[in-house]
C-alpha atoms as a PDB file:
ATOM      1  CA  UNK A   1      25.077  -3.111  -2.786  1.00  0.00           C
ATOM      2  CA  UNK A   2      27.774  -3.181   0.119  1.00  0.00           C
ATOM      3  CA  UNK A   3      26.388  -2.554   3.532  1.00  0.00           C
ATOM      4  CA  UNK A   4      28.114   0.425   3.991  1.00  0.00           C
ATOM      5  CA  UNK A   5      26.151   2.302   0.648  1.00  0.00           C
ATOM      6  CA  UNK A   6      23.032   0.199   1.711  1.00  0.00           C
ATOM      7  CA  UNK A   7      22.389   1.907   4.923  1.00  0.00           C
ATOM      8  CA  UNK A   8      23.439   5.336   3.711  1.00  0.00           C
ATOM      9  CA  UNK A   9      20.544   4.398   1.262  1.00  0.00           C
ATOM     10  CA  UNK A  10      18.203   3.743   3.784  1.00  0.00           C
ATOM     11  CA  UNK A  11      19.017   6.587   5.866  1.00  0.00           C
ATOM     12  CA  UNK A  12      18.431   8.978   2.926  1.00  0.00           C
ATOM     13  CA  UNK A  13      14.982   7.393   2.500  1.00  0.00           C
ATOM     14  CA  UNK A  14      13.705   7.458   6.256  1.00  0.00           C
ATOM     15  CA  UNK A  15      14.787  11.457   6.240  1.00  0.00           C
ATOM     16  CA  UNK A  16      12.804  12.080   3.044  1.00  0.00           C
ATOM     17  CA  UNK A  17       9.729  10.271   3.539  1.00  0.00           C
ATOM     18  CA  UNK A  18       9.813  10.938   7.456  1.00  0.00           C
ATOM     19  CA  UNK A  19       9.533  14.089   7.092  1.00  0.00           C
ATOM     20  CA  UNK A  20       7.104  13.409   4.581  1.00  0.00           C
ATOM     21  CA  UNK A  21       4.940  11.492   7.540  1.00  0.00           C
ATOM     22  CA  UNK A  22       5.650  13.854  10.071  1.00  0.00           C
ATOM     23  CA  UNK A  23       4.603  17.175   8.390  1.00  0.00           C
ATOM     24  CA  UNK A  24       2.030  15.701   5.501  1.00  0.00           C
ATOM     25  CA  UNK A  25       1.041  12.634   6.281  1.00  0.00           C
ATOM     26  CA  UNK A  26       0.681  11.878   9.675  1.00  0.00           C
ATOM     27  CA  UNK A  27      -3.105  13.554  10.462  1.00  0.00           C
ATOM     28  CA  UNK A  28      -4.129  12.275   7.658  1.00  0.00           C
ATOM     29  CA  UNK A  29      -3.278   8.751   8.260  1.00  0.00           C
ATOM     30  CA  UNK A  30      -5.058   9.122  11.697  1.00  0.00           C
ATOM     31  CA  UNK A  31      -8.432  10.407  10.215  1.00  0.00           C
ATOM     32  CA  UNK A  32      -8.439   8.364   7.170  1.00  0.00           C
ATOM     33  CA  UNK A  33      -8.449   4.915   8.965  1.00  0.00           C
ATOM     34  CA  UNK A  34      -9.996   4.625  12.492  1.00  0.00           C
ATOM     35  CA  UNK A  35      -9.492   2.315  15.080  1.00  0.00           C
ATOM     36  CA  UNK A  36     -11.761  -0.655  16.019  1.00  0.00           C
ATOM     37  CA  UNK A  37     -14.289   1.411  17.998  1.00  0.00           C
ATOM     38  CA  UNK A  38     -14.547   2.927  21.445  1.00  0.00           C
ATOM     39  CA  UNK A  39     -13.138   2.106  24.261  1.00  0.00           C
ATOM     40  CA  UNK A  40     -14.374   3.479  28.062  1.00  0.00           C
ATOM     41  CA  UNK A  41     -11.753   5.783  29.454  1.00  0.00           C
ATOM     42  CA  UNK A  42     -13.305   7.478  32.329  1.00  0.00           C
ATOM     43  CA  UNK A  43     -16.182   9.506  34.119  1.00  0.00           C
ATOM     44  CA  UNK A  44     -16.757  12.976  34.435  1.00  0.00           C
ATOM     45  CA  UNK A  45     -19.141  15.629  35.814  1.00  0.00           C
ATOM     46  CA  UNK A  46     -21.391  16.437  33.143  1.00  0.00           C
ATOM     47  CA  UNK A  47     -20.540  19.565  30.542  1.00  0.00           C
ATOM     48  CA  UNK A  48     -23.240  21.695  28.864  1.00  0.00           C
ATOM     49  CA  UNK A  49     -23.036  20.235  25.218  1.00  0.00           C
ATOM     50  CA  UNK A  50     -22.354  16.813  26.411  1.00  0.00           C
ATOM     51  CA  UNK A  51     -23.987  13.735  24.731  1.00  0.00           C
ATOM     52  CA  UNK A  52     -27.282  12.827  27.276  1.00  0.00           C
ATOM     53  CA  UNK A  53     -27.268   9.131  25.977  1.00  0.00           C
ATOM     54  CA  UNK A  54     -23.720   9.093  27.776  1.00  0.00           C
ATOM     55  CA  UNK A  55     -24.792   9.345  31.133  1.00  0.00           C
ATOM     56  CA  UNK A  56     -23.790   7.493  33.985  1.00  0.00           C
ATOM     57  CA  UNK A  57     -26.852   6.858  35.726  1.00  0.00           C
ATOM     58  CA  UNK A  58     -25.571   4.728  38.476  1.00  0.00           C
ATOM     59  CA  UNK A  59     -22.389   7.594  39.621  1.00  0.00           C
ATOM     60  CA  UNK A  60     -25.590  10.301  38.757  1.00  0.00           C
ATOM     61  CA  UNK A  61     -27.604   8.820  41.655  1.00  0.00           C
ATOM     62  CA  UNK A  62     -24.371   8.258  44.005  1.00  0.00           C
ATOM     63  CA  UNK A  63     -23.574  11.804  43.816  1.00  0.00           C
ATOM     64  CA  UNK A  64     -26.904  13.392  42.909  1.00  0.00           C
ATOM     65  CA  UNK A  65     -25.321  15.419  40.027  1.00  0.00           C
ATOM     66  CA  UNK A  66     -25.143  14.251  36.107  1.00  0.00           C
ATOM     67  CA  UNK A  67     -22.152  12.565  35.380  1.00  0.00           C
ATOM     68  CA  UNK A  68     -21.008  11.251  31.827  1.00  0.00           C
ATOM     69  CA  UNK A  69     -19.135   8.579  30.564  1.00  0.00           C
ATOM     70  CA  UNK A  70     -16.290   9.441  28.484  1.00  0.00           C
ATOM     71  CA  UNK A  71     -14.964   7.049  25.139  1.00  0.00           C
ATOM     72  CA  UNK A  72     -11.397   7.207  23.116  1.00  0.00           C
ATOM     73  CA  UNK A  73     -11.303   5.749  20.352  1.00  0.00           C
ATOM     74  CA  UNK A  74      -9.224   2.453  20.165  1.00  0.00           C
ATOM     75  CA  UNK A  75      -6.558   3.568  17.993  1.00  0.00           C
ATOM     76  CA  UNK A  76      -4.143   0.672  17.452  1.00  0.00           C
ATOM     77  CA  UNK A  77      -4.228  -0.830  13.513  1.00  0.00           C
ATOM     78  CA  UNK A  78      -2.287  -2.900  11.997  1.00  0.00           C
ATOM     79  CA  UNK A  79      -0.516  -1.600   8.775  1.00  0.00           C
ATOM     80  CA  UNK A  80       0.093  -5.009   5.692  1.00  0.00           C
ATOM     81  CA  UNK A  81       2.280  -3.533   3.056  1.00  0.00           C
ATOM     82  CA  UNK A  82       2.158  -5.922   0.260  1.00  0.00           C
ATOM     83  CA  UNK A  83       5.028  -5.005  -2.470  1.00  0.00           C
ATOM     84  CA  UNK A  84       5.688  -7.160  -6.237  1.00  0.00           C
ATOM     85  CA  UNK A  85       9.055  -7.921  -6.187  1.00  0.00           C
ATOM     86  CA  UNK A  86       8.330  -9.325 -10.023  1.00  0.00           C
ATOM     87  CA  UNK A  87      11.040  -8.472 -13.000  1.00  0.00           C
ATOM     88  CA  UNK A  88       8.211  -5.760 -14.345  1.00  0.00           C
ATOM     89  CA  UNK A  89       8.558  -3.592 -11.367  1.00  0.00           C
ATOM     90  CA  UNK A  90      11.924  -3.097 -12.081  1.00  0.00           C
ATOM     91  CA  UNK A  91      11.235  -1.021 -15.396  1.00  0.00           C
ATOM     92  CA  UNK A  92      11.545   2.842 -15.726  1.00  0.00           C
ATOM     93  CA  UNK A  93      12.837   5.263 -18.152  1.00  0.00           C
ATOM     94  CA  UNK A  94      12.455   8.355 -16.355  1.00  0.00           C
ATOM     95  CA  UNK A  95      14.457   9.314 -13.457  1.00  0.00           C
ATOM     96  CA  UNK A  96      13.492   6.330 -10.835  1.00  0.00           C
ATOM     97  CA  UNK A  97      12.680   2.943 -11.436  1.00  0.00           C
ATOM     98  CA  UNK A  98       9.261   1.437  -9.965  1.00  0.00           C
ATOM     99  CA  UNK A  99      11.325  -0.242  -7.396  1.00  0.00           C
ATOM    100  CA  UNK A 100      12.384   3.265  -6.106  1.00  0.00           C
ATOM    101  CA  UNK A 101       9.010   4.558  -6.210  1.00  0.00           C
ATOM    102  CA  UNK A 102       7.212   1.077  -4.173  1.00  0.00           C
ATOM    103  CA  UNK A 103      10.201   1.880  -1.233  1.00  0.00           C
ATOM    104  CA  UNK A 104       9.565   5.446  -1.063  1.00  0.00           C
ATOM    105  CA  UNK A 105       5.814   5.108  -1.099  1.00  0.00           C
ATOM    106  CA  UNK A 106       6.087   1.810   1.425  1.00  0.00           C
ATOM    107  CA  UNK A 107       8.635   3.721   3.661  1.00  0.00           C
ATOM    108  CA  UNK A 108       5.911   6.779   3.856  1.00  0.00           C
ATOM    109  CA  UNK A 109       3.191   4.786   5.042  1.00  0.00           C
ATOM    110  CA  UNK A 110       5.295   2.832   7.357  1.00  0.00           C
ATOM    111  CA  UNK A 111       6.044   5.599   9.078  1.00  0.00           C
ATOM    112  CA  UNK A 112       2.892   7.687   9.533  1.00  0.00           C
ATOM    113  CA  UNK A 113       1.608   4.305  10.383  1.00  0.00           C
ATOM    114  CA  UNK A 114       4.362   4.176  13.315  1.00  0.00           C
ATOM    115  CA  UNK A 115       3.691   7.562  14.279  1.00  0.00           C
ATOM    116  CA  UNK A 116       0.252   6.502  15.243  1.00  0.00           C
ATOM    117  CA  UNK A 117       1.303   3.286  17.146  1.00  0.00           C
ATOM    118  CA  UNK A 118       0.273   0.880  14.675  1.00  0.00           C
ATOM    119  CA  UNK A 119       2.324  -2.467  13.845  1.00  0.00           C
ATOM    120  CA  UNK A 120       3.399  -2.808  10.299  1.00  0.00           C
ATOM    121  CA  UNK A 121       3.992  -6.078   8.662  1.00  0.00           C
ATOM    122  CA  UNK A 122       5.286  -6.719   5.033  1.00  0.00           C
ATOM    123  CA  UNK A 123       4.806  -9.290   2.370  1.00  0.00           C
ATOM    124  CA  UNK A 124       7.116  -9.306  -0.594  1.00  0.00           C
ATOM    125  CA  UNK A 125       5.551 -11.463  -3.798  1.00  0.00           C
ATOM    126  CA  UNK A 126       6.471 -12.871  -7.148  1.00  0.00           C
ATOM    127  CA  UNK A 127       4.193 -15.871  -8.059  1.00  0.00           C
ATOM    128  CA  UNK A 128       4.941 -16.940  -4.754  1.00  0.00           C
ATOM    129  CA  UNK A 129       5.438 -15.614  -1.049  1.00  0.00           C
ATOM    130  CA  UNK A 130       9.499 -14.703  -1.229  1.00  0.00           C
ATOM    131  CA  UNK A 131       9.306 -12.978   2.538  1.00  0.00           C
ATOM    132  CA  UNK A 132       6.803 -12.592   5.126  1.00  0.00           C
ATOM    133  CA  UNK A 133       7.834  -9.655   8.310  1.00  0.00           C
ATOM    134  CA  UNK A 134       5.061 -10.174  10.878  1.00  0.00           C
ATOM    135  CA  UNK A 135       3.701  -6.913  11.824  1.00  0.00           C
ATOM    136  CA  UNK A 136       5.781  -5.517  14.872  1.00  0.00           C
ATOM    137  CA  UNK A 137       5.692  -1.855  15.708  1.00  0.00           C
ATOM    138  CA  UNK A 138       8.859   0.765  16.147  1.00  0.00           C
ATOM    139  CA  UNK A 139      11.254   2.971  13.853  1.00  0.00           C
ATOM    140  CA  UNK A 140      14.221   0.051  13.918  1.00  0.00           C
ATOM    141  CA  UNK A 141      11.251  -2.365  12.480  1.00  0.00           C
ATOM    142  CA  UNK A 142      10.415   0.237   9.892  1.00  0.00           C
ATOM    143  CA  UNK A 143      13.881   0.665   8.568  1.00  0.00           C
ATOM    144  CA  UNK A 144      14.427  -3.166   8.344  1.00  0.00           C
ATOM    145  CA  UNK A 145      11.121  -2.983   5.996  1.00  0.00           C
ATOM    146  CA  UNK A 146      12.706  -0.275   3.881  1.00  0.00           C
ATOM    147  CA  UNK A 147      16.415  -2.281   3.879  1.00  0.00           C
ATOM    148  CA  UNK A 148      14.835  -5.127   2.578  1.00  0.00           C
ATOM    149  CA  UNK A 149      12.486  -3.368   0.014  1.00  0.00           C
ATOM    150  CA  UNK A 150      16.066  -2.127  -1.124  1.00  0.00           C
ATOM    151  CA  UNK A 151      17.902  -5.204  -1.042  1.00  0.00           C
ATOM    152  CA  UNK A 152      15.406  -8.121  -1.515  1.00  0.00           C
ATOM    153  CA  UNK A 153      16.684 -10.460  -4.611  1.00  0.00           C
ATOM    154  CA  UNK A 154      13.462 -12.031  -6.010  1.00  0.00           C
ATOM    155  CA  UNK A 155      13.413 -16.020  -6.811  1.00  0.00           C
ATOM    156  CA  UNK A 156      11.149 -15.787  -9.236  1.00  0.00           C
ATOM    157  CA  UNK A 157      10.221 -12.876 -12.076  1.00  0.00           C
ATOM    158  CA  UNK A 158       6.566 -14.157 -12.572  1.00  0.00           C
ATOM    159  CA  UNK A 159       3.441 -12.360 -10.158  1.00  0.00           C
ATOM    160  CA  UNK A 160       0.578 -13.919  -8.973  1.00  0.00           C
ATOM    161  CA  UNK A 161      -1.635 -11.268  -6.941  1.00  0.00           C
ATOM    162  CA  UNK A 162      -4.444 -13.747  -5.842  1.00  0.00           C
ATOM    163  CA  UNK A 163      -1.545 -16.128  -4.272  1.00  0.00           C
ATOM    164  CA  UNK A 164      -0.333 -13.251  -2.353  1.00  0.00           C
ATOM    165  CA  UNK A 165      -3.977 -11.844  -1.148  1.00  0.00           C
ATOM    166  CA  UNK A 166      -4.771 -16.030  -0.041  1.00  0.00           C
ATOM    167  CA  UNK A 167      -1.455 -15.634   1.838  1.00  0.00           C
ATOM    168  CA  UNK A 168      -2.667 -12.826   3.599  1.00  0.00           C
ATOM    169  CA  UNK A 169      -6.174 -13.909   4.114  1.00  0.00           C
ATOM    170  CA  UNK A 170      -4.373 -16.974   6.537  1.00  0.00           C
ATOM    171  CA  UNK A 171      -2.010 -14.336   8.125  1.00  0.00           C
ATOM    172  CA  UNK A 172      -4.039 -12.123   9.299  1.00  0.00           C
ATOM    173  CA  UNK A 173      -7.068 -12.965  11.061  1.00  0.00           C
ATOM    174  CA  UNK A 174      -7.891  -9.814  11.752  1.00  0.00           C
ATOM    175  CA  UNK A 175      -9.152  -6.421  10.095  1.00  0.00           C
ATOM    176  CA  UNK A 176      -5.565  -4.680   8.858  1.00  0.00           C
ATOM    177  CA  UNK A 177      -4.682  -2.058   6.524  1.00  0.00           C
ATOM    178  CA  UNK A 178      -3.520  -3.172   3.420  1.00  0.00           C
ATOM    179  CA  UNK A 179      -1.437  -1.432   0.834  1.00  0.00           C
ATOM    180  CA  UNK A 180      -0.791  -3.856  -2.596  1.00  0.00           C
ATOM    181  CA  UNK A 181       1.745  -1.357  -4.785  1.00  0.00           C
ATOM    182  CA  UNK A 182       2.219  -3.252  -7.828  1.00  0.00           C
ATOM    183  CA  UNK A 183       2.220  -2.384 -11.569  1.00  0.00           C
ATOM    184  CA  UNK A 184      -0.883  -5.114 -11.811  1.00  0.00           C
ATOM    185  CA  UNK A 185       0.375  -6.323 -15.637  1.00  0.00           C
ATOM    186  CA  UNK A 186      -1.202  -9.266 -13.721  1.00  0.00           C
ATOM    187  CA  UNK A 187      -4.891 -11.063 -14.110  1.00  0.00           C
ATOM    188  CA  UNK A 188      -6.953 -13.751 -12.002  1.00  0.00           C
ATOM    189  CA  UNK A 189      -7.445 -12.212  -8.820  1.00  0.00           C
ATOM    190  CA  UNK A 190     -10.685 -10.375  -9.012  1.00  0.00           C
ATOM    191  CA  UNK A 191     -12.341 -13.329  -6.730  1.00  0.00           C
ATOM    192  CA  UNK A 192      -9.520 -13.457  -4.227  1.00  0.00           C
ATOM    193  CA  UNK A 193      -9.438  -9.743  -3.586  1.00  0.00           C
ATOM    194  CA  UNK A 194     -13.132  -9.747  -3.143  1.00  0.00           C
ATOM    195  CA  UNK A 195     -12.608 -11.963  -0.020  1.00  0.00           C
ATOM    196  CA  UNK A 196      -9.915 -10.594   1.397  1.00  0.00           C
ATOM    197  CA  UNK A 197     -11.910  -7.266   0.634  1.00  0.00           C
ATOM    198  CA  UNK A 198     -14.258  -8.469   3.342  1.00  0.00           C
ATOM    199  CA  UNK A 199     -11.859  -8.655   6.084  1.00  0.00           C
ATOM    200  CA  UNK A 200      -9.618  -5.857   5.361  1.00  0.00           C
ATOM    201  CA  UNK A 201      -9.400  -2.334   3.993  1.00  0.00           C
ATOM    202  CA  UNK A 202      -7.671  -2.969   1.199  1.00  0.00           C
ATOM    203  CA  UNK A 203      -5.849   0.028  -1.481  1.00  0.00           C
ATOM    204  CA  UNK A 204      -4.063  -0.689  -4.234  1.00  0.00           C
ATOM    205  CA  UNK A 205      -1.260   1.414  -5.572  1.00  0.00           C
ATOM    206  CA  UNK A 206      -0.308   1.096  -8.907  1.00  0.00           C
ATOM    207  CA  UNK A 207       2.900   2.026 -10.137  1.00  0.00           C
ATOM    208  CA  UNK A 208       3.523   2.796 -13.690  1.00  0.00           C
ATOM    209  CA  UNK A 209       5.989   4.101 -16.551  1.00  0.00           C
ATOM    210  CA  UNK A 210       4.119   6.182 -18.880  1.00  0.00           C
ATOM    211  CA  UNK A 211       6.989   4.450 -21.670  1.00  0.00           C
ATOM    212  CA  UNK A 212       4.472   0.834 -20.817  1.00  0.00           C
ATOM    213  CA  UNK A 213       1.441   2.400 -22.509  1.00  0.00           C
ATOM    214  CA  UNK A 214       2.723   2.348 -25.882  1.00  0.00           C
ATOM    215  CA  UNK A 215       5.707   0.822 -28.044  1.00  0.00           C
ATOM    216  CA  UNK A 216       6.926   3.874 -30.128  1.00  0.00           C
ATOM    217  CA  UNK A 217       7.511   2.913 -34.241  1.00  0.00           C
ATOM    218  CA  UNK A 218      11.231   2.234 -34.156  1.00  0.00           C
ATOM    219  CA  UNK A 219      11.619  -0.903 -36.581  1.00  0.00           C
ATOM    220  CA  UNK A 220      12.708  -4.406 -35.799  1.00  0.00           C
ATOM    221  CA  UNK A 221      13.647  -4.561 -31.858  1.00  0.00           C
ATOM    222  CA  UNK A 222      14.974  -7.387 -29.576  1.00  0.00           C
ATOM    223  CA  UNK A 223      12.572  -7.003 -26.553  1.00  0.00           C
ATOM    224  CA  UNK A 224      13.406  -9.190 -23.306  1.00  0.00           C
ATOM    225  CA  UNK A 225      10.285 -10.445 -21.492  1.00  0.00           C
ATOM    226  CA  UNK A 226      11.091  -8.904 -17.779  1.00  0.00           C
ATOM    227  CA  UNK A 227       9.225 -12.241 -16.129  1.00  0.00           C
ATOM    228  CA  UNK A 228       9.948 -15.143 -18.303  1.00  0.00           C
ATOM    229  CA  UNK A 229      13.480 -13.965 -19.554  1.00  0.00           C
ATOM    230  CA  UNK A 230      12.413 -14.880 -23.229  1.00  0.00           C
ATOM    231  CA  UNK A 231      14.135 -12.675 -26.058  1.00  0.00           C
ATOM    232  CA  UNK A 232      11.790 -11.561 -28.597  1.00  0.00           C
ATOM    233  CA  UNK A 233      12.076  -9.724 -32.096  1.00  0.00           C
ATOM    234  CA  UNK A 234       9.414  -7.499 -32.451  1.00  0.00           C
ATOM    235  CA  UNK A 235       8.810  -5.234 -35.294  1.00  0.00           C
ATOM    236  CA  UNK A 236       7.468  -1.910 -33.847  1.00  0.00           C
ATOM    237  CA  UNK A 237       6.493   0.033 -37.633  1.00  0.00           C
ATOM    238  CA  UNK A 238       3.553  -2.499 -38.018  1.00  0.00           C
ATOM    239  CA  UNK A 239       0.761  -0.834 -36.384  1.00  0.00           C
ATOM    240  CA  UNK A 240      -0.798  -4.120 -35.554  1.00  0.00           C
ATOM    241  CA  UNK A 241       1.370  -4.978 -33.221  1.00  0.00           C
ATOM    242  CA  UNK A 242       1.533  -1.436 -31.475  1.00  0.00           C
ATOM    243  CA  UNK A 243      -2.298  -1.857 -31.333  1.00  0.00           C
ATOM    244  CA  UNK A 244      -2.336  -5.299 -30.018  1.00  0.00           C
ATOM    245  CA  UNK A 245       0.112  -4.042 -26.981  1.00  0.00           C
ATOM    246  CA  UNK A 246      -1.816  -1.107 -26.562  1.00  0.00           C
ATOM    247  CA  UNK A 247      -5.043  -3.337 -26.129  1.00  0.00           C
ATOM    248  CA  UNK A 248      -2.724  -5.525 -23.870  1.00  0.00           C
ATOM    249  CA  UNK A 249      -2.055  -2.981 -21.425  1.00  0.00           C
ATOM    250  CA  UNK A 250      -5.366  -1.082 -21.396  1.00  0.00           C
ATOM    251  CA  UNK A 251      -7.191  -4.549 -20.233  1.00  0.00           C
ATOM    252  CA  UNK A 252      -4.962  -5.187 -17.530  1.00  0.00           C
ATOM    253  CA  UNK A 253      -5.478  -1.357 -16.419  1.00  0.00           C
ATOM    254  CA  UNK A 254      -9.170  -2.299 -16.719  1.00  0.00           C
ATOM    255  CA  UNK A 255      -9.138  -5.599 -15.158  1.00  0.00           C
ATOM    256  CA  UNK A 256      -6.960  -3.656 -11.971  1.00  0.00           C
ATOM    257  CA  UNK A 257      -9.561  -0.757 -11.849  1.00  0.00           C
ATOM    258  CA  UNK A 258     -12.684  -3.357 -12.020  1.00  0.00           C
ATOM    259  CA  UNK A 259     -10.990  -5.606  -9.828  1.00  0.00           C
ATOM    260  CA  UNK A 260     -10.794  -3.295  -6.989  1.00  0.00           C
ATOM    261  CA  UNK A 261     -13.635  -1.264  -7.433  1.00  0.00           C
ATOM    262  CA  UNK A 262     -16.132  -4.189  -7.254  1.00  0.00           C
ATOM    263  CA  UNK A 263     -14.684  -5.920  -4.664  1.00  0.00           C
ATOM    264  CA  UNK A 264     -14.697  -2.217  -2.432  1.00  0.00           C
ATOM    265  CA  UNK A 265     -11.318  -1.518  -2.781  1.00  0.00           C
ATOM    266  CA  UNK A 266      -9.196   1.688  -3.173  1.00  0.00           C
ATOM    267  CA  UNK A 267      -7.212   2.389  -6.147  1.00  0.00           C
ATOM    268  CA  UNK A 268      -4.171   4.888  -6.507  1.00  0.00           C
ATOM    269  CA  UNK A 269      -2.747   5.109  -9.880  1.00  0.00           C
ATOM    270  CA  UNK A 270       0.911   6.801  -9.306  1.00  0.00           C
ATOM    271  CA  UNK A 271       3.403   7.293 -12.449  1.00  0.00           C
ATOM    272  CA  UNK A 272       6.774   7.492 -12.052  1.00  0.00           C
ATOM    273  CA  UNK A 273       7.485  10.555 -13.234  1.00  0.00           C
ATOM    274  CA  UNK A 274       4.437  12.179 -10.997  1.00  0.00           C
ATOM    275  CA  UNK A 275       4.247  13.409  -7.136  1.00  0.00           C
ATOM    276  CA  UNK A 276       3.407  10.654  -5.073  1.00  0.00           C
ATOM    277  CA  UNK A 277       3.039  12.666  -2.224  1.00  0.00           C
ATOM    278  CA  UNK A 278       0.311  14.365  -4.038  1.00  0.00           C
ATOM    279  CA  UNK A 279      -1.613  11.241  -4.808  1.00  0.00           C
ATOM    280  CA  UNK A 280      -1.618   9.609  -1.553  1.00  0.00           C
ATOM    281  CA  UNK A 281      -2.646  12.905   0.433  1.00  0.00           C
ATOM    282  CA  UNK A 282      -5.697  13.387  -2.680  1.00  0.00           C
ATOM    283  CA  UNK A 283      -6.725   9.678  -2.002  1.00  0.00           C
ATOM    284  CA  UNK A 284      -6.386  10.179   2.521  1.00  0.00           C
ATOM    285  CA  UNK A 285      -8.537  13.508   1.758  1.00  0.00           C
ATOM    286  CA  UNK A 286     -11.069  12.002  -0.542  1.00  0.00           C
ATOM    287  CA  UNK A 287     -11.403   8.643   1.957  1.00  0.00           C
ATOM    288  CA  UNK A 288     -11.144  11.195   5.299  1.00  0.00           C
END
């Protein structure tokens, strides 16, 4: 992609989901994931209504009247968007590739994440770390996310989740809000997520083609293995093997749903061909 169609690509994203984060997204965001407590702000006379444990006892005697001390809440987060950059995620059948879908759903949060102040940071994965952005805050940080979730080319085709979550772990230090949007056609992380679980508020988003759940009966077909690159002839009539890939996928749906679930994690599952606008502002209502 030439620079010229890249950024035209980019801007057409940051309109669409911008607007998506302004309008939708935005209060939600705010009242879904709090800041790291109160902070002091100020004192004022005391209001009919007010909180009694919040009085100022000290400025009360000064001035002989009740005054009250008044808290905001410390607002500034810090947003990790974690994104597989494995060959999987580059299947779809039906309009948009998963790739399409991670940027759009990446770009959304980024930005209702900006619009409340936060930093945003971003960690693109195979079986290994490919790029690390440390979180920074601002609109020209957010589109460089979104250029390089466009643009990124992958070393490797394999995924390993729990080598991206112990990247993170050493990262960041402190509590951060994590988003891991992956197809998870992975397995072994279930331990690694549990830690990292008790640092940070971790969702997953998973990111599917409903054409993955089953292998239709169309005879003898040449299949390429997205990660490993290895040609295959598989013959789709015998049931057997449609079974045995059915039972394939459904466990590492499972194993994703367990995974998180156990460990105290949020799970969005988002297909392609659905409104992911719909199942992120379902998942900030039912969490709010």
């Amino acid at each position: 992609m030439d620079t010229k169609e890249l950024l035209k690509k980019v801007r057409k994203i940051e309109i669409k989901t911008r607007r998506l984060s302004d309008h939708i997204f935005g209060g939600e965001y705010h009242s879904t994931f709090k800041g790291r407590g109160m902070t002091f702000s100020e004192v004022r006379q005391y209001q009919f209504g007010d909180d009694v444990r919040n009085i100022d006892w000290n400025v009360t005697a000064r001035y002989n009247e009740p005054y009250v001390k008044v808290f905001e809440e410390e607002r500034e987060l810090t947003m990790m968007l974690m994104a597989d950059v494995s060959g999987s995620k580059l299947f779809g059948t039906k309009n948009q590739f998963k790739d399409e879908i991670v940027t759009e759903i990446a770009a959304t949060l980024a930005f209702s994440a900006t619009q409340n102040n936060d930093k945003i940071g971003l960690i693109l994965f195979s079986d290994d770390i490919e790029l690390y952005i440390p979180p920074k805050k601002g609109r020209s940080h957010v589109l460089r996310i979104i250029r390089e979730l466009l643009e990124f080319k992958p070393k490797s085709k394999n995924t390993d989740i729990a080598q991206a979550l112990k990247f993170l772990s050493n990262v960041m230090k402190k509590k951060a809000i994590v988003f891991v949007l992956s197809d998870f056609i992975a397995d072994d992380y279930k331990q690694t997520l549990k830690i990292a679980s008790g640092r940070h508020d971790i969702t997953g988003i998973r990111i599917y083609d409903k054409h993955e759940e089953t292998i239709p009966n169309v005879g003898m077909v040449q299949m390429e293995d997205e990660e490993t690159g290895e040609l295959l002839l598989v013959n789709t009539a015998s049931k057997k093997v449609r079974q045995n890939y059915g039972k394939f996928y459904n466990d590492k749906v499972d194993y994703f749903k367990d995974s998180f679930t156990k460990s105290g994690a949020g799970t969005i599952d988002c297909r392609v061909d659905e409104s992911y606008v719909k199942k992120l502002l379902g998942y900030f209502k039912r969490r709010g």
